[in-house]
C-alpha atoms as a PDB file:
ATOM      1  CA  UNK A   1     -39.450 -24.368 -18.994  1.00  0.00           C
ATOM      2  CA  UNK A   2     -37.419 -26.218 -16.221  1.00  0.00           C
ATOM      3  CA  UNK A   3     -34.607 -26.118 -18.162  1.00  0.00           C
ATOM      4  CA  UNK A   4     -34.651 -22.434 -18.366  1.00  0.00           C
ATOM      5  CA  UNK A   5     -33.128 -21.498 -14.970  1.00  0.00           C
ATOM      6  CA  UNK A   6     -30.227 -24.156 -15.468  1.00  0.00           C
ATOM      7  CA  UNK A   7     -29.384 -22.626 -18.525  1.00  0.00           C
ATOM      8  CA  UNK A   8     -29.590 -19.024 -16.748  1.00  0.00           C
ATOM      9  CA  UNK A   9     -26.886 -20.452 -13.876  1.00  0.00           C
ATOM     10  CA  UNK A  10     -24.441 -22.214 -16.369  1.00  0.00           C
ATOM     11  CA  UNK A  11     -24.575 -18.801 -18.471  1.00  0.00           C
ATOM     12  CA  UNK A  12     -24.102 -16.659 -15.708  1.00  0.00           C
ATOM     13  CA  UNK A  13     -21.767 -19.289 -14.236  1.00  0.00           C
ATOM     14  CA  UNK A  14     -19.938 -19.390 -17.863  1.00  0.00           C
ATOM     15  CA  UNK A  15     -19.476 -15.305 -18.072  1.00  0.00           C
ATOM     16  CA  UNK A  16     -17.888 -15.400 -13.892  1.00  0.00           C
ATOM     17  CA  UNK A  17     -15.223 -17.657 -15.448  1.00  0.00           C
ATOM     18  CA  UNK A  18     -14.920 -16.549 -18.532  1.00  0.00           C
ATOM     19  CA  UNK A  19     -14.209 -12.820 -17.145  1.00  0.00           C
ATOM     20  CA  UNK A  20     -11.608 -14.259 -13.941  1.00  0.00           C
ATOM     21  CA  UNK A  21      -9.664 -16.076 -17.004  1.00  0.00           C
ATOM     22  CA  UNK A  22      -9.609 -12.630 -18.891  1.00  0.00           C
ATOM     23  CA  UNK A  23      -8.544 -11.324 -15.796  1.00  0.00           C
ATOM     24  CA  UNK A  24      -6.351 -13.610 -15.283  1.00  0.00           C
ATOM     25  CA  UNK A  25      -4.168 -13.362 -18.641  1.00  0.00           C
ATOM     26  CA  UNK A  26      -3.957  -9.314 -17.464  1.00  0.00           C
ATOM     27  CA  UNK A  27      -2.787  -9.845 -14.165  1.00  0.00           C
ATOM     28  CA  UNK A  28       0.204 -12.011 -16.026  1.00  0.00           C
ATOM     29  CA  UNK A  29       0.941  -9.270 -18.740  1.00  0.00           C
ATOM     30  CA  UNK A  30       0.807  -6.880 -15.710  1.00  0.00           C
ATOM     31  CA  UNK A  31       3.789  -9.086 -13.734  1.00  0.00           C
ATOM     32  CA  UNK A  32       5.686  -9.601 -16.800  1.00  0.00           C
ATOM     33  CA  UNK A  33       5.719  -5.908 -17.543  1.00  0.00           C
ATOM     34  CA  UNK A  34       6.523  -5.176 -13.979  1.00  0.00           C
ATOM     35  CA  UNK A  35       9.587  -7.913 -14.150  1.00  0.00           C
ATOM     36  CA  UNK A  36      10.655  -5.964 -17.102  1.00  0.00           C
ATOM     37  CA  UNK A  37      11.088  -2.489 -15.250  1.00  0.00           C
ATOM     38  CA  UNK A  38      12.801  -3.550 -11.881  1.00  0.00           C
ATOM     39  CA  UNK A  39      14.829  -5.737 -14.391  1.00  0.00           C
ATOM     40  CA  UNK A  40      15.175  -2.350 -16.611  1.00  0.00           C
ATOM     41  CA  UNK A  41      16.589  -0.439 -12.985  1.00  0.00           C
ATOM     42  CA  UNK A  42      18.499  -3.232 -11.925  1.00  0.00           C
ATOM     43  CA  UNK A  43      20.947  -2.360 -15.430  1.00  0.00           C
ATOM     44  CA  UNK A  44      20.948   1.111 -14.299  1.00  0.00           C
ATOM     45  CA  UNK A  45      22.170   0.529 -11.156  1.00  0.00           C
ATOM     46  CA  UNK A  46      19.141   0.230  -8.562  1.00  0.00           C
ATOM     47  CA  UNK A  47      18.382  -2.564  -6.320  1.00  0.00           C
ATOM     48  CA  UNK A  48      15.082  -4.768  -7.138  1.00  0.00           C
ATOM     49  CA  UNK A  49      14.974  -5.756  -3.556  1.00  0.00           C
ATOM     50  CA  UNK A  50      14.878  -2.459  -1.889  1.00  0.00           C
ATOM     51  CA  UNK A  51      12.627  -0.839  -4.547  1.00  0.00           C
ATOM     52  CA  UNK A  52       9.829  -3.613  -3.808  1.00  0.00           C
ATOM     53  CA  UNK A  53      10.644  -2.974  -0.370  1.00  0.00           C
ATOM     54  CA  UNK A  54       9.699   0.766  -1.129  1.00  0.00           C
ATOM     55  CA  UNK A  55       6.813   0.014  -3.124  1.00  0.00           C
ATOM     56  CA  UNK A  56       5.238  -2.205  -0.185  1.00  0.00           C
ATOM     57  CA  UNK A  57       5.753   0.556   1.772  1.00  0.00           C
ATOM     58  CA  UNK A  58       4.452   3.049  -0.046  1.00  0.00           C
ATOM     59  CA  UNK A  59       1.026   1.170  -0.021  1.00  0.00           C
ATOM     60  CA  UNK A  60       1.065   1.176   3.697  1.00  0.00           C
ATOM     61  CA  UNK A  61      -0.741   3.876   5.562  1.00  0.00           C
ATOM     62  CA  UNK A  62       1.967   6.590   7.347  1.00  0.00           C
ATOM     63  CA  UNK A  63       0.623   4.960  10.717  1.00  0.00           C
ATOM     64  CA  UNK A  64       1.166   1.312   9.875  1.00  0.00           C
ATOM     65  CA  UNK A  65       4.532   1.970   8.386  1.00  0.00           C
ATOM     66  CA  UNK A  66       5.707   3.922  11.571  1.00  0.00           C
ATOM     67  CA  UNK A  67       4.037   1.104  13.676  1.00  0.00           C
ATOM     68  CA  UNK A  68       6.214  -1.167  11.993  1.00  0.00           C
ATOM     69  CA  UNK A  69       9.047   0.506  11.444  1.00  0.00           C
ATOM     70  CA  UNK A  70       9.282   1.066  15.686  1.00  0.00           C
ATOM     71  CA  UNK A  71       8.618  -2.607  15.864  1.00  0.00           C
ATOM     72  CA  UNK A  72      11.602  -3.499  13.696  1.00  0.00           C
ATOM     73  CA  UNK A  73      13.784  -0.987  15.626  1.00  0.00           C
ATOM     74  CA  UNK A  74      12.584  -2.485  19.218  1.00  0.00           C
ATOM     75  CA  UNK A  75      13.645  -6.404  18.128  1.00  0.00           C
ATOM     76  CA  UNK A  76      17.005  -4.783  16.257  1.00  0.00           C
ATOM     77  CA  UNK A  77      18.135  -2.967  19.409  1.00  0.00           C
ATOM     78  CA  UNK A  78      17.072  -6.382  21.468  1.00  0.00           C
ATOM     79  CA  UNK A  79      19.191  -7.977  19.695  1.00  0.00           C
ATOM     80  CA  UNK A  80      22.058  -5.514  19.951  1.00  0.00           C
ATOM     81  CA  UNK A  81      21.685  -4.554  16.468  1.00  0.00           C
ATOM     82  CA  UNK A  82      21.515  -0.768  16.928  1.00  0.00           C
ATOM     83  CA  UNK A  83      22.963   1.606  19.121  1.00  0.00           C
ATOM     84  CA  UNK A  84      20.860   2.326  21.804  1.00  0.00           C
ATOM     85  CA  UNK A  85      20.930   2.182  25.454  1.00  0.00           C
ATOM     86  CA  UNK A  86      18.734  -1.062  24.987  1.00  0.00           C
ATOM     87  CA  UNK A  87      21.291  -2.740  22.872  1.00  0.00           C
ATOM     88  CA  UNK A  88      24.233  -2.223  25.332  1.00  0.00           C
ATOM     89  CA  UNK A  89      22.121  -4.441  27.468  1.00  0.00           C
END
């Protein structure tokens, strides 16, 4: 009967595995197929880079993107990168 709670962990044990390796051989179908489309807009003209850039940001919440986005304009104009009053600097 001692045996009986061992055997309960490895099966239990056993299925968490066996379902993150199922999981697992998804999640690499998923990438491949998603390779396959920005390489499949890349030969129509569009540029991989910006579209993940897009798709990052189009996971964001409309706050957090704005929060960044004024971020990324404050160092730019720091650094004289835009023209603005800060950049002339």
């Amino acid at each position: 009967m001692t045996d009986a709670p061992v055997t309960l962990a490895r099966d239990h044990l056993r299925s968490f595995i066996e379902r993150i390796e199922r999981l697992e051989e998804e999640k690499a179908t998923l990438s491949a197929d998603i390779r396959e489309v920005y390489a499949e807009a890349k030969g129509t003209g569009f540029d991989p880079k910006i579209m993940r850039q897009v798709v990052r940001l189009r996971k964001m919440e409309p706050n957090d993107r704005q929060e960044q986005e004024h971020v990324l304009d404050t160092y730019l104009a720091a650094l004289g990168m835009l023209d603005t009053p800060m950049a002339a600097e």
